[in-house]
Protein backbone atom coordinates (compact mmCIF):
# COMPACT_ATOMS: atom_id res chain seq x y z
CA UNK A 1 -11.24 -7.77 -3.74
CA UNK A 2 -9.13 -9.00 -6.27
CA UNK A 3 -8.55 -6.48 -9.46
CA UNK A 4 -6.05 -6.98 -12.08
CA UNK A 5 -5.01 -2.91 -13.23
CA UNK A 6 -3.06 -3.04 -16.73
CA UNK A 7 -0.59 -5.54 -17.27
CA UNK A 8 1.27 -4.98 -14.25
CA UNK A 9 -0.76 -4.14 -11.41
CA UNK A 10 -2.91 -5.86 -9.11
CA UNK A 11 -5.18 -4.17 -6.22
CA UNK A 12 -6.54 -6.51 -3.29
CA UNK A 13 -7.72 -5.45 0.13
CA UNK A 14 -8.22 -7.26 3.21
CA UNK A 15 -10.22 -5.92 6.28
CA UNK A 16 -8.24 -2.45 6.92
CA UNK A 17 -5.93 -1.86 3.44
CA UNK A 18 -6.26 -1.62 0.03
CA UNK A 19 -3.11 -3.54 -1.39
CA UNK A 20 -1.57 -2.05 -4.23
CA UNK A 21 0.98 -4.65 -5.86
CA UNK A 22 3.44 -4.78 -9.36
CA UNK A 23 4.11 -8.41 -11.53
CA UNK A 24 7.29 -9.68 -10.73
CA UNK A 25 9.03 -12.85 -12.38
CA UNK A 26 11.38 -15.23 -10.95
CA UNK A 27 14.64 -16.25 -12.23
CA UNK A 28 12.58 -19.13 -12.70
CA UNK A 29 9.87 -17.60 -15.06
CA UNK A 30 7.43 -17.90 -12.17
CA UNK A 31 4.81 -14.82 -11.95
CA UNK A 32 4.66 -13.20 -8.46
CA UNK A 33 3.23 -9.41 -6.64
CA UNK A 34 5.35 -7.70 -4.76
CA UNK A 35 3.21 -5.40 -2.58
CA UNK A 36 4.23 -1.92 -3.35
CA UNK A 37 1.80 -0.16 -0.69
CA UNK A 38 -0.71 -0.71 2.45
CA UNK A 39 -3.26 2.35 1.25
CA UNK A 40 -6.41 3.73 3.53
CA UNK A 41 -8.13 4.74 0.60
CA UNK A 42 -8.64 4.67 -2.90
CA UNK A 43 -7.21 7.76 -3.44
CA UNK A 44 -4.08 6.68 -1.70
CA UNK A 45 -3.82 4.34 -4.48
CA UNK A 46 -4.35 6.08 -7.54
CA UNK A 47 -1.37 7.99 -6.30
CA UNK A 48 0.85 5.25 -5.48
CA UNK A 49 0.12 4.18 -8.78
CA UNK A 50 0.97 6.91 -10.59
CA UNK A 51 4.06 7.83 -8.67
CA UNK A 52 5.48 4.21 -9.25
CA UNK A 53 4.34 5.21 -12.88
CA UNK A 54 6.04 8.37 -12.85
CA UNK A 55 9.36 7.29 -11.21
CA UNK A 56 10.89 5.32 -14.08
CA UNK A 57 10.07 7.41 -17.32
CA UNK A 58 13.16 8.54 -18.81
CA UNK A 59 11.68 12.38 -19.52
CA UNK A 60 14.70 14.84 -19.96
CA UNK A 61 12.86 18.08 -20.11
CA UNK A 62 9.61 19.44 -17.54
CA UNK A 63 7.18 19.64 -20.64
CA UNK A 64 8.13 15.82 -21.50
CA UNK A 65 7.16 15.07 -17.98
CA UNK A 66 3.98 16.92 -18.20
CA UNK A 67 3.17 15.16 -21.58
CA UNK A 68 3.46 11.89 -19.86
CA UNK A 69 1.87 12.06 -17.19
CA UNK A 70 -0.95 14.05 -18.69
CA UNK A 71 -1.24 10.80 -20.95
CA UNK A 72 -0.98 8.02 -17.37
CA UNK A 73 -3.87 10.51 -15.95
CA UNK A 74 -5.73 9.47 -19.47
CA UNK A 75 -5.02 6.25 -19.27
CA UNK A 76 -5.84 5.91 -15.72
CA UNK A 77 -8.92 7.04 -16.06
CA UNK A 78 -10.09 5.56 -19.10
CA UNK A 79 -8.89 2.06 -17.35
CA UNK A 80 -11.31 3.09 -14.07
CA UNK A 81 -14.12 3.89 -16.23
CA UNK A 82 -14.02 0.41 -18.21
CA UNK A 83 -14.05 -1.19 -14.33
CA UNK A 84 -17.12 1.05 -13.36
CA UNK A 85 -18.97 -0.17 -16.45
């Protein structure tokens, strides 16, 4: 398995893990994945995902955080459902 998620992501597997990595770039300009998690299951993953989604937005107030991630949840799941098609 080798699936490109967004921009960013990237989810491989191997014979026990799902591999759930982000785009990095070298000083260089060179595109690499840094793995971000070993996961057992797909589930595992959608949450990795959206806590590494969560982590860095800048919300300042709990209803801010709820609108956002309300929106990744969307967005997630609008993403999986152009993959299942």
């Amino acid at each position: 398995m080798n699936i490109t998620i967004g921009e960013n992501w990237k989810l491989t597997s191997d014979e026990h893990n799902y591999i759930l990595s982000k785009k990095t770039k070298s000083k260089k300009g060179k595109v690499n994945y840094a793995v971000i998690a070993y996961c057992v299951d797909l589930e595992q993953v959608v949450n990795e995902l959206v806590d590494a989604s969560i982590r860095p937005l800048e919300a300042d107030t709990l209803q801010k955080l709820i609108d956002d991630t309300t929106q990744l949840k969307k967005d997630l799941i609008n993403a999986i459902r152009c993959v299942a098609k």
